[in-house]
Each structure stands twice: as structure tokens, then as C-alpha cells.
Protein backbone atom coordinates (compact mmCIF):
# COMPACT_ATOMS: atom_id res chain seq x y z
CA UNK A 1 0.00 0.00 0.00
CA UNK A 2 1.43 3.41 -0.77
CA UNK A 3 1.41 6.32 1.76
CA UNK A 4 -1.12 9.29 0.39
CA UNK A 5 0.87 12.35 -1.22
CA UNK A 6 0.46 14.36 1.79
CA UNK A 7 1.52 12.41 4.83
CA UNK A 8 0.27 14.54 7.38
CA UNK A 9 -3.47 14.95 5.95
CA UNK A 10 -3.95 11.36 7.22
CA UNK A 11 -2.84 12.07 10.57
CA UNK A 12 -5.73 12.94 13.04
CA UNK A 13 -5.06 15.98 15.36
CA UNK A 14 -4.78 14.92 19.21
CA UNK A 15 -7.78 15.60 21.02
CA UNK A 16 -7.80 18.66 23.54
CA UNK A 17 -7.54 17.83 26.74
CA UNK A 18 -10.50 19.24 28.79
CA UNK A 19 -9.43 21.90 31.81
CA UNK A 20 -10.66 20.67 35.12
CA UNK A 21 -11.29 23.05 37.86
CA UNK A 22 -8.92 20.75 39.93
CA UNK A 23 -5.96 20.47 37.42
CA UNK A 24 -2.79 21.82 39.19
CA UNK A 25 -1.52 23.71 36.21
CA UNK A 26 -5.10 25.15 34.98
CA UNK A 27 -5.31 26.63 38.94
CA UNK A 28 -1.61 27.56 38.86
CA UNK A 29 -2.52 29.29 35.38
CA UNK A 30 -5.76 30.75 36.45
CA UNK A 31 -4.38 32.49 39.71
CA UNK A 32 -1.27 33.84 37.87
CA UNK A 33 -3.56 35.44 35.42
CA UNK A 34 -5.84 36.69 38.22
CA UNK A 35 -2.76 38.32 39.88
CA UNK A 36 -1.79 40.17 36.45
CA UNK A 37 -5.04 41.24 35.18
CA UNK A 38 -7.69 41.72 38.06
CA UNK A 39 -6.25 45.20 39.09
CA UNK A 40 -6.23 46.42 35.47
CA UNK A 41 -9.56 44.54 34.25
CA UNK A 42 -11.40 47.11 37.21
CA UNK A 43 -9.92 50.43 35.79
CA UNK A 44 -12.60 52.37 34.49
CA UNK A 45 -12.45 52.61 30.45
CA UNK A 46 -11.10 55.88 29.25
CA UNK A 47 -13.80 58.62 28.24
CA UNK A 48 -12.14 59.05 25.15
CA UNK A 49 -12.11 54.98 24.06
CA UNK A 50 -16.22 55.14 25.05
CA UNK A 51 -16.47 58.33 22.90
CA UNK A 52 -14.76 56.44 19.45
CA UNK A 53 -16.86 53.13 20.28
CA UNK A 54 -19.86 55.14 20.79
CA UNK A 55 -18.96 57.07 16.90
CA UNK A 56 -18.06 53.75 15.43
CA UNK A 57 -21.62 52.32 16.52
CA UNK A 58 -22.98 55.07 14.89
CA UNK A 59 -21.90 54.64 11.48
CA UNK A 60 -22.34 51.29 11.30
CA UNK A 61 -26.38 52.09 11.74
């Protein structure tokens, strides 16, 4: 039997592993994040970003 042209069309991709809430690294991963981001997610957004949304919304209508 000969192999197809493209050897690595025949090859099936792995399947993703599901994140459980109890996985060491997806805690580890999900606390660093937390540490980096939570302080900046809570800033208010700038007047000026709402202001070019708020136009953009506009001519898309």
C-alpha cells in the first residue's frame, strides 16, 4: 500500500484535553492570570475609548 501524497493529511489531530477546575496547572494558570489582570480589568475605560466606540456604533447604523 502506498502512503497518500500528503503524509500529514492522514494524521488525526490529538484531542484537547478538557481543563478541570482541579488540574494543578489550569489553577496555577488561572491564579497567575488573576494576579496580572484583576487590578487592570477594574480600571474604568477611558472617556475618550467610550467616545470612538460610541462614533463607530454610529456609522455602522
Amino acid at each position: 500500500m502506498t502512503p497518500p501524497k500528503d503524509a500529514h493529511s492522514s494524521r488525526q489531530p490529538k484531542p484537547v484535553r478538557k481543563a478541570q477546575q482541579d488540574d494543578p496547572f489550569e489553577l496555577w494558570l488561572k491564579r497567575g492570570l488573576h494576579q496580572l489582570f484583576d487590578e487592570i480589568a477594574r480600571e474604568p475605560v477611558p472617556e475618550e475609548l467610550l467616545r470612538l466606540i460610541e462614533e463607530d456604533r454610529k456609522t455602522k447604523e
